[in-house]
N, C-alpha and C. Protein backbone atom coordinates (compact mmCIF):
# COMPACT_ATOMS: atom_id res chain seq x y z
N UNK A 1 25.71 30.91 39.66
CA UNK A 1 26.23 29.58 39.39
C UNK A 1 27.10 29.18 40.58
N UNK A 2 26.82 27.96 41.11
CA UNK A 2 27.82 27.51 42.23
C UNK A 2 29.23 27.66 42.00
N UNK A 3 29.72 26.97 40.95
CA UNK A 3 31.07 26.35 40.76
C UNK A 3 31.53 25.77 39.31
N UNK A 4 31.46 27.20 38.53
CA UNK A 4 31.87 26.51 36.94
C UNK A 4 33.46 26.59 37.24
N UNK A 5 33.74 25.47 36.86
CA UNK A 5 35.38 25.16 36.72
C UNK A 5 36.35 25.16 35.55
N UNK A 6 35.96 26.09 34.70
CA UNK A 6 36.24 26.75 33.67
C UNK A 6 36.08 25.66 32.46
N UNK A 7 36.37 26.74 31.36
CA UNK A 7 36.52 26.04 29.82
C UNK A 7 37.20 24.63 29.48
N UNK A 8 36.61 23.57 29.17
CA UNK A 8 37.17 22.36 29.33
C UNK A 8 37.35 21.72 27.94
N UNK A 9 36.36 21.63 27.17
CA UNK A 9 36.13 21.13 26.11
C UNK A 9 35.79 22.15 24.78
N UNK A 10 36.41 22.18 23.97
CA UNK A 10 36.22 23.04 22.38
C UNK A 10 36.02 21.57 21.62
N UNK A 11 34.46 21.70 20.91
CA UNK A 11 34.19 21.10 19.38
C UNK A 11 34.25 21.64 18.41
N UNK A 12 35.42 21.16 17.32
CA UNK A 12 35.33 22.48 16.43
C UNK A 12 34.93 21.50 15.19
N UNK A 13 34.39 22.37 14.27
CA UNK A 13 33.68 21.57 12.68
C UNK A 13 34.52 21.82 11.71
N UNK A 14 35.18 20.96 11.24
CA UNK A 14 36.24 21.37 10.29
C UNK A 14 35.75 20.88 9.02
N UNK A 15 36.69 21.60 7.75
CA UNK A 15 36.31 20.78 6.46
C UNK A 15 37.54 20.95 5.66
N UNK A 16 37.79 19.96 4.71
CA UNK A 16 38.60 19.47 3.94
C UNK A 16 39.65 20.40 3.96
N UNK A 17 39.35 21.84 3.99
CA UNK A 17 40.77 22.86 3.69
C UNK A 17 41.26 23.45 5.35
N UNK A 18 40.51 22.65 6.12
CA UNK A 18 41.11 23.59 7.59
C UNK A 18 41.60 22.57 8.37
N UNK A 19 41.58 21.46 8.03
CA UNK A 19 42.23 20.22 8.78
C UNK A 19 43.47 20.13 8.91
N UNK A 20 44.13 20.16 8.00
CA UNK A 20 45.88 20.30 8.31
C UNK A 20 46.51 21.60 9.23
N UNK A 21 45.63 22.64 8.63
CA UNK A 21 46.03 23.36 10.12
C UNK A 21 45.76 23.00 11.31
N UNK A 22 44.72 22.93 11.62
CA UNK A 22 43.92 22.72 13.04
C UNK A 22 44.55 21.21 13.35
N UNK A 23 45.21 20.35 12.95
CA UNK A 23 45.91 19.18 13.07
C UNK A 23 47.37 20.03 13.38
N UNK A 24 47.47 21.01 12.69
CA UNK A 24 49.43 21.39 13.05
C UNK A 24 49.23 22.24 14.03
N UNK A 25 48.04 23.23 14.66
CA UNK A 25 48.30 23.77 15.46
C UNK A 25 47.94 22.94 17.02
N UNK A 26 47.56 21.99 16.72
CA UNK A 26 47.45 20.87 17.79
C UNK A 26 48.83 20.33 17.97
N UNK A 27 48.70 19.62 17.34
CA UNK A 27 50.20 18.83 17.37
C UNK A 27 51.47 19.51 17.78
N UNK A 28 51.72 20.52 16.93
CA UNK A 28 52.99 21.26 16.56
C UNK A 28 52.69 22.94 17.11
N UNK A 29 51.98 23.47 17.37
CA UNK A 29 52.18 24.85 17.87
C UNK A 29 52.07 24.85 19.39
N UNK A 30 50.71 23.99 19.66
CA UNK A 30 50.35 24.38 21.32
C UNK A 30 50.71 23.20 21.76
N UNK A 31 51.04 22.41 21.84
CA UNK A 31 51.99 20.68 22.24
C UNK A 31 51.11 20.05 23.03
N UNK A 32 49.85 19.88 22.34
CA UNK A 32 48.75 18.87 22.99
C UNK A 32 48.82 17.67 22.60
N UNK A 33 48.13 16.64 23.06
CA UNK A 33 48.55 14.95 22.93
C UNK A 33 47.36 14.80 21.93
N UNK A 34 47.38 13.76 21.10
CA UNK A 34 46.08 13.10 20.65
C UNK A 34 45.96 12.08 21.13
N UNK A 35 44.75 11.86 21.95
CA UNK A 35 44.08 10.96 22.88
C UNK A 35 43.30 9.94 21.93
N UNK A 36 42.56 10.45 20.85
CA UNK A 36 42.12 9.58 20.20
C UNK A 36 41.99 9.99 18.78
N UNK A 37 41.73 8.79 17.75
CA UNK A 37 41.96 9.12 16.29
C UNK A 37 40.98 8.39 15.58
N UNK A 38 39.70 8.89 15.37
CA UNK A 38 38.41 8.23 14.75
C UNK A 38 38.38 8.20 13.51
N UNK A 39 37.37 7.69 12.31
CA UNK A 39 37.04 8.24 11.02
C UNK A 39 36.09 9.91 11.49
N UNK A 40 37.00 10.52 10.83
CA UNK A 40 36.48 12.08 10.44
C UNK A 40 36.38 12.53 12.21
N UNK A 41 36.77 12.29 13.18
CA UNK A 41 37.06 12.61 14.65
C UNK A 41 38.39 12.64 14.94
N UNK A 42 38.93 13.61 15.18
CA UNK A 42 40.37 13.34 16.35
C UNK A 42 40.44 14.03 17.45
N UNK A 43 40.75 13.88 18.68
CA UNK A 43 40.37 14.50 19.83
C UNK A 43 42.05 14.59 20.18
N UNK A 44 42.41 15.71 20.85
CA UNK A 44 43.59 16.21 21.45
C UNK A 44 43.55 16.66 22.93
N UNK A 45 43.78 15.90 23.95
CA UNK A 45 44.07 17.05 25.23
C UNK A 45 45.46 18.13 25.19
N UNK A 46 45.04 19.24 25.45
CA UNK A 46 45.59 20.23 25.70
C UNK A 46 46.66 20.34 26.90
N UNK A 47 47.56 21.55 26.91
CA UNK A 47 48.39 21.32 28.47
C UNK A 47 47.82 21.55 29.61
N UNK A 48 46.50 22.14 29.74
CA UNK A 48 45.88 22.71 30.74
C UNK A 48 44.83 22.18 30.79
N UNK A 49 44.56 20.36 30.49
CA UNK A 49 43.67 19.56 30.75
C UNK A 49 42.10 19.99 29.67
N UNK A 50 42.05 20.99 28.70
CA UNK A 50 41.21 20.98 27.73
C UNK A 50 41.38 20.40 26.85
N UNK A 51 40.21 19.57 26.69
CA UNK A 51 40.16 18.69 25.76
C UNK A 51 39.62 19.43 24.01
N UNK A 52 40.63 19.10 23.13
CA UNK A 52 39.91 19.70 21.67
C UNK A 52 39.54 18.64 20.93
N UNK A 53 38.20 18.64 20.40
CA UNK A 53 37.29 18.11 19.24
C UNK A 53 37.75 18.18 18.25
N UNK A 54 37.94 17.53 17.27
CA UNK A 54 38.36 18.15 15.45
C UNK A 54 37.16 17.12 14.89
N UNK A 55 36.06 17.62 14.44
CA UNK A 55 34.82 16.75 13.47
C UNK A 55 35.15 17.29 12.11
N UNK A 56 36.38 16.40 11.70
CA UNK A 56 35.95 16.14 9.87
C UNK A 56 35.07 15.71 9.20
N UNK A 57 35.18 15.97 7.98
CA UNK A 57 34.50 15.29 7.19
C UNK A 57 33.88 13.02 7.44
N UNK A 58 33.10 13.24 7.82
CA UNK A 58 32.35 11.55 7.80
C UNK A 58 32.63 11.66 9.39
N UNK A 59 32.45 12.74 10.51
CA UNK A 59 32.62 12.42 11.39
C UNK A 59 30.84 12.35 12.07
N UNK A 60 30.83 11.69 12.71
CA UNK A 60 28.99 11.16 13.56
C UNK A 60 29.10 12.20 14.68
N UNK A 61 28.27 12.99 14.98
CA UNK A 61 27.86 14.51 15.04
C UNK A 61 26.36 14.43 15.73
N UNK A 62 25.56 15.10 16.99
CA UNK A 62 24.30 15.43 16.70
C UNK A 62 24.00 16.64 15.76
N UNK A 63 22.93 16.25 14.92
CA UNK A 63 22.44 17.37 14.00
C UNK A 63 22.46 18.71 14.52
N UNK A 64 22.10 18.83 15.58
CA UNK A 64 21.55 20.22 16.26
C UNK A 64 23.49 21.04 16.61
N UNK A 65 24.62 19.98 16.76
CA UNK A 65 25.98 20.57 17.68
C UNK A 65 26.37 21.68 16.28
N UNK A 66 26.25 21.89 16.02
CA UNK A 66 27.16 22.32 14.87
C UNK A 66 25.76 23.27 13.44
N UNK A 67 24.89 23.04 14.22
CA UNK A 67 23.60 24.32 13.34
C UNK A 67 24.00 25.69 13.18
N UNK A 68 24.63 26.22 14.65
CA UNK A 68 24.43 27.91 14.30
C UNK A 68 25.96 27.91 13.81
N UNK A 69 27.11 27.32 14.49
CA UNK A 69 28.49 27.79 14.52
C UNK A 69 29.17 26.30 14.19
N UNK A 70 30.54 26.55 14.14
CA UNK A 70 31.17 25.44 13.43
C UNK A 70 32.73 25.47 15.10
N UNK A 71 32.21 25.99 16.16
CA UNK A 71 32.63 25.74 17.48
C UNK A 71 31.66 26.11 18.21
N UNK A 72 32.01 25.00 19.33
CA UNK A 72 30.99 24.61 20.05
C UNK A 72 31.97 24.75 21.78
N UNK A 73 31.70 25.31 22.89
CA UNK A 73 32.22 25.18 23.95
C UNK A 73 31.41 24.60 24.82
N UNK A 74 32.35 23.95 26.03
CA UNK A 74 31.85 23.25 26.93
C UNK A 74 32.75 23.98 28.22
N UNK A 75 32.01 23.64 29.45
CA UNK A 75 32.19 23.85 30.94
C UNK A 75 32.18 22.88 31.64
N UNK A 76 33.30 22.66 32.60
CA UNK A 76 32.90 21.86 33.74
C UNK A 76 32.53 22.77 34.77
N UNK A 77 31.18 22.05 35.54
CA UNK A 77 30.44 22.50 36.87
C UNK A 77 30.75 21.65 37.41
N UNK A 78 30.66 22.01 39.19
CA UNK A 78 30.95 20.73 40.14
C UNK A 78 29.33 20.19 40.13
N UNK A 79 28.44 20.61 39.46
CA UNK A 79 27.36 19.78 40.26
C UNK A 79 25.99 20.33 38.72
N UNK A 80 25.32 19.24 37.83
CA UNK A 80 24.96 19.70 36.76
C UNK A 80 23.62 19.78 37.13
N UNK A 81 22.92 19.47 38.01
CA UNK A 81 21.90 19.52 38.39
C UNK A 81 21.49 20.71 39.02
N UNK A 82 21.94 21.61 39.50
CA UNK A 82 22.13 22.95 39.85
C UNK A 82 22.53 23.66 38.85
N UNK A 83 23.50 23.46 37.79
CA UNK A 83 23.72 24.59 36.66
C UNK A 83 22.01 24.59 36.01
N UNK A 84 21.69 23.51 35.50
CA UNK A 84 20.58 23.47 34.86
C UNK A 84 19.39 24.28 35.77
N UNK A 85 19.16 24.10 36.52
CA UNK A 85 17.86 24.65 37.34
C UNK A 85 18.19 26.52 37.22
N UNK A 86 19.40 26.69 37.50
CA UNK A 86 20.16 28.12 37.71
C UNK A 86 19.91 28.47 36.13
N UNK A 87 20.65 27.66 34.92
CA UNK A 87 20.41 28.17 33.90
C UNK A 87 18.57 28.57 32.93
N UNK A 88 18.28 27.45 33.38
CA UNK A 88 16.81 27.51 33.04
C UNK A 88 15.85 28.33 33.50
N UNK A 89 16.09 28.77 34.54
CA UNK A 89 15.40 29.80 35.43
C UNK A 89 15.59 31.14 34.70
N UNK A 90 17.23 31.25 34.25
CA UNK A 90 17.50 32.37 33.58
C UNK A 90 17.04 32.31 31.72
N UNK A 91 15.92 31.64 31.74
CA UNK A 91 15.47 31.53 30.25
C UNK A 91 16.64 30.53 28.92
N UNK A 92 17.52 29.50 29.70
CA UNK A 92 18.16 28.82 29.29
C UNK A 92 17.30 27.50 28.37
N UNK A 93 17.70 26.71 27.39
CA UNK A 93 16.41 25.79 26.98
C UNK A 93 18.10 24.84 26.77
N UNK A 94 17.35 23.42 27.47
CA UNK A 94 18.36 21.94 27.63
C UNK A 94 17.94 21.49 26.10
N UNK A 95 19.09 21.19 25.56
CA UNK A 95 18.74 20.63 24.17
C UNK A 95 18.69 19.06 24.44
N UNK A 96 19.68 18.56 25.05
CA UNK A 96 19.59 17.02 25.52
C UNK A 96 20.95 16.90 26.82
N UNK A 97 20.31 16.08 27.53
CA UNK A 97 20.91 15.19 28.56
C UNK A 97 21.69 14.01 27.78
N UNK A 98 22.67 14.08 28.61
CA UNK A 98 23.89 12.67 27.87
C UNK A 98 24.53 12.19 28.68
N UNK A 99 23.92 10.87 29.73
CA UNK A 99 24.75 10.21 30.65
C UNK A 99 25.77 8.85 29.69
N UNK A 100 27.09 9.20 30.30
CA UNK A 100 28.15 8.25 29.67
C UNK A 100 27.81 7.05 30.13
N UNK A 101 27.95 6.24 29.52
CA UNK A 101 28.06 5.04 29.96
C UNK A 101 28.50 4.11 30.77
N UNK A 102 29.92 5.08 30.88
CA UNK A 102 30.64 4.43 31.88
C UNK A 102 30.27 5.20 33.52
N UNK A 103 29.64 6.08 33.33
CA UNK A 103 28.87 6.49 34.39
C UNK A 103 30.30 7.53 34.53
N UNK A 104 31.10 7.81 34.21
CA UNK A 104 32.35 8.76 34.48
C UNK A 104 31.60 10.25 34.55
N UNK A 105 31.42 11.11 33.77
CA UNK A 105 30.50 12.67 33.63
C UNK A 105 28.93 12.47 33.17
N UNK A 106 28.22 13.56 32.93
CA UNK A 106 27.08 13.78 32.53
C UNK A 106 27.48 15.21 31.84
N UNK A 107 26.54 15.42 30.95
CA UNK A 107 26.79 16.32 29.85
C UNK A 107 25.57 16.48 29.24
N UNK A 108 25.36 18.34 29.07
CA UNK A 108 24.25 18.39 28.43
C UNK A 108 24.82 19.57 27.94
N UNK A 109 23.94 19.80 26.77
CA UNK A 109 23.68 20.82 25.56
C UNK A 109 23.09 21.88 25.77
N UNK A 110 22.97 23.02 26.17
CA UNK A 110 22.24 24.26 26.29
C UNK A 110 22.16 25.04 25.19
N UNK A 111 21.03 25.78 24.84
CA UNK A 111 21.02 27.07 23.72
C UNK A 111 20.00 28.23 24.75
N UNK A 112 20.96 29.34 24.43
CA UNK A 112 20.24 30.52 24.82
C UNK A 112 19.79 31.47 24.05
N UNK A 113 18.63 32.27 23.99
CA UNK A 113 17.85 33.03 23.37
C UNK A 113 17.60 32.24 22.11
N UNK A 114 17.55 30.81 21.67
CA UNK A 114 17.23 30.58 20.91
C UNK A 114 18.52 30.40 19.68
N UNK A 115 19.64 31.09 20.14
CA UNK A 115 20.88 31.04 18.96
C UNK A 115 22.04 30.05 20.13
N UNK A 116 22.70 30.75 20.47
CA UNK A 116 24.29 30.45 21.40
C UNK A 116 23.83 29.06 21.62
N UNK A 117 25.04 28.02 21.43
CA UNK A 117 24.80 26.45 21.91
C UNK A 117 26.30 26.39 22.95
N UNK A 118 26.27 25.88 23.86
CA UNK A 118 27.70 25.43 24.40
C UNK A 118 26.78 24.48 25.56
N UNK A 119 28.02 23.91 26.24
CA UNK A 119 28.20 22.22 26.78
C UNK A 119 27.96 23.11 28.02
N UNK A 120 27.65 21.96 29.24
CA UNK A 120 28.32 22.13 30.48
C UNK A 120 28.16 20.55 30.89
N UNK A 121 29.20 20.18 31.87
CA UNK A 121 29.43 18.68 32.36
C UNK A 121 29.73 18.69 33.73
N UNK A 122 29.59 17.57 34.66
CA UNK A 122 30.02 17.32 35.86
C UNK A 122 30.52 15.82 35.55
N UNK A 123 32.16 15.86 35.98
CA UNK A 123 32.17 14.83 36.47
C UNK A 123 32.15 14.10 37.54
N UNK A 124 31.86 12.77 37.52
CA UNK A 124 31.97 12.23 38.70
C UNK A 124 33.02 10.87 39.00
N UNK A 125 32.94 11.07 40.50
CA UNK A 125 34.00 9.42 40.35
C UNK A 125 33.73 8.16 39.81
N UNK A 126 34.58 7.57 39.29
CA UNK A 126 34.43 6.28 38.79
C UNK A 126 34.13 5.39 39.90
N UNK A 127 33.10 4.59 40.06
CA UNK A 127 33.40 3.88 41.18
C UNK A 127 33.13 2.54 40.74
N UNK A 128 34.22 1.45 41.38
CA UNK A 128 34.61 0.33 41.01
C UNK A 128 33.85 -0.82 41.66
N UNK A 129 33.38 -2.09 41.50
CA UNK A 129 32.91 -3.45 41.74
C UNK A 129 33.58 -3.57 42.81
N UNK A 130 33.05 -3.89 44.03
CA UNK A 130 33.49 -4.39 45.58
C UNK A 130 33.93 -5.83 45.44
C-alpha cells in the first residue's frame, strides 16, 4: 500500500439500549465535538481528527454496511485508485464506489474473503469557481 494515513472514520450500529452510552462516551468521556445531529444519525469528531458514526434506530444506512458487524472502519489513503488496484489484486472485492458531491473525498466499501467490510477514502482539495 502506498500511503494509508491511518484510522479515520468508525460506523457504529447502535440500538435503543446502547445509545446513551455511546452518546456519553462521546460527549463526556473522550471530549469529541458533535458535528452533526440527524434522525437516528449523530456524527462526532474525535481529538485526533476521527470521525465517529452513531446509526440509531430510523437511521438511512446501505443494506450491505452493517450485514456481518454492527462496526464498520474506515482509512484514509493518499491516493484511492491505487489502494483499490493493490487491494483487489490481493483478492479484495469493491462493494461500491461513492463520489461526494461536493467533490471533497471519494470513498469506497471493501469486503475481504467474503466476510470483513471496512472503508478506505482519499481526500481531495476543494477547489473553488475562478
Amino acid at each position: 500500500m502506498k500511503k494509508i494515513e491511518g484510522l479515520r472514520k468508525i460506523a457504529i450500529r447502535l440500538n435503543g439500549t446502547t445509545s446513551k452510552a455511546y452518546e456519553m462516551l462521546a460527549e463526556n468521556v473522550i471530549g469529541s465535538k458533535k458535528i452533526l445531529a440527524a434522525p437516528g444519525l449523530t456524527v462526532y469528531v474525535l481529538v485526533d481528527g476521527t470521525i465517529m458514526e452513531l446509526y440509531g434506530p430510523g437511521a438511512d444506512f446501505p443494506a450491505y454496511l452493517f450485514a456481518d458487524s454492527d462496526v464498520v472502519v474506515s482509512y484514509r489513503v493518499s491516493n484511492l485508485d491505487e489502494a483499490l488496484i493493490e487491494l483487489t489484486r490481493s483478492g479484495a472485492q469493491v462493494v461500491e464506489v461513492i463520489d461526494c458531491d461536493q467533490g471533497s473525498f471519494r470513498f469506497c466499501h471493501i469486503r475481504i474473503a467474503g466476510q470483513s467490510l471496512f472503508g478506505i477514502y482519499e481526500e481531495r482539495e476543494l477547489r473553488t469557481a475562478s
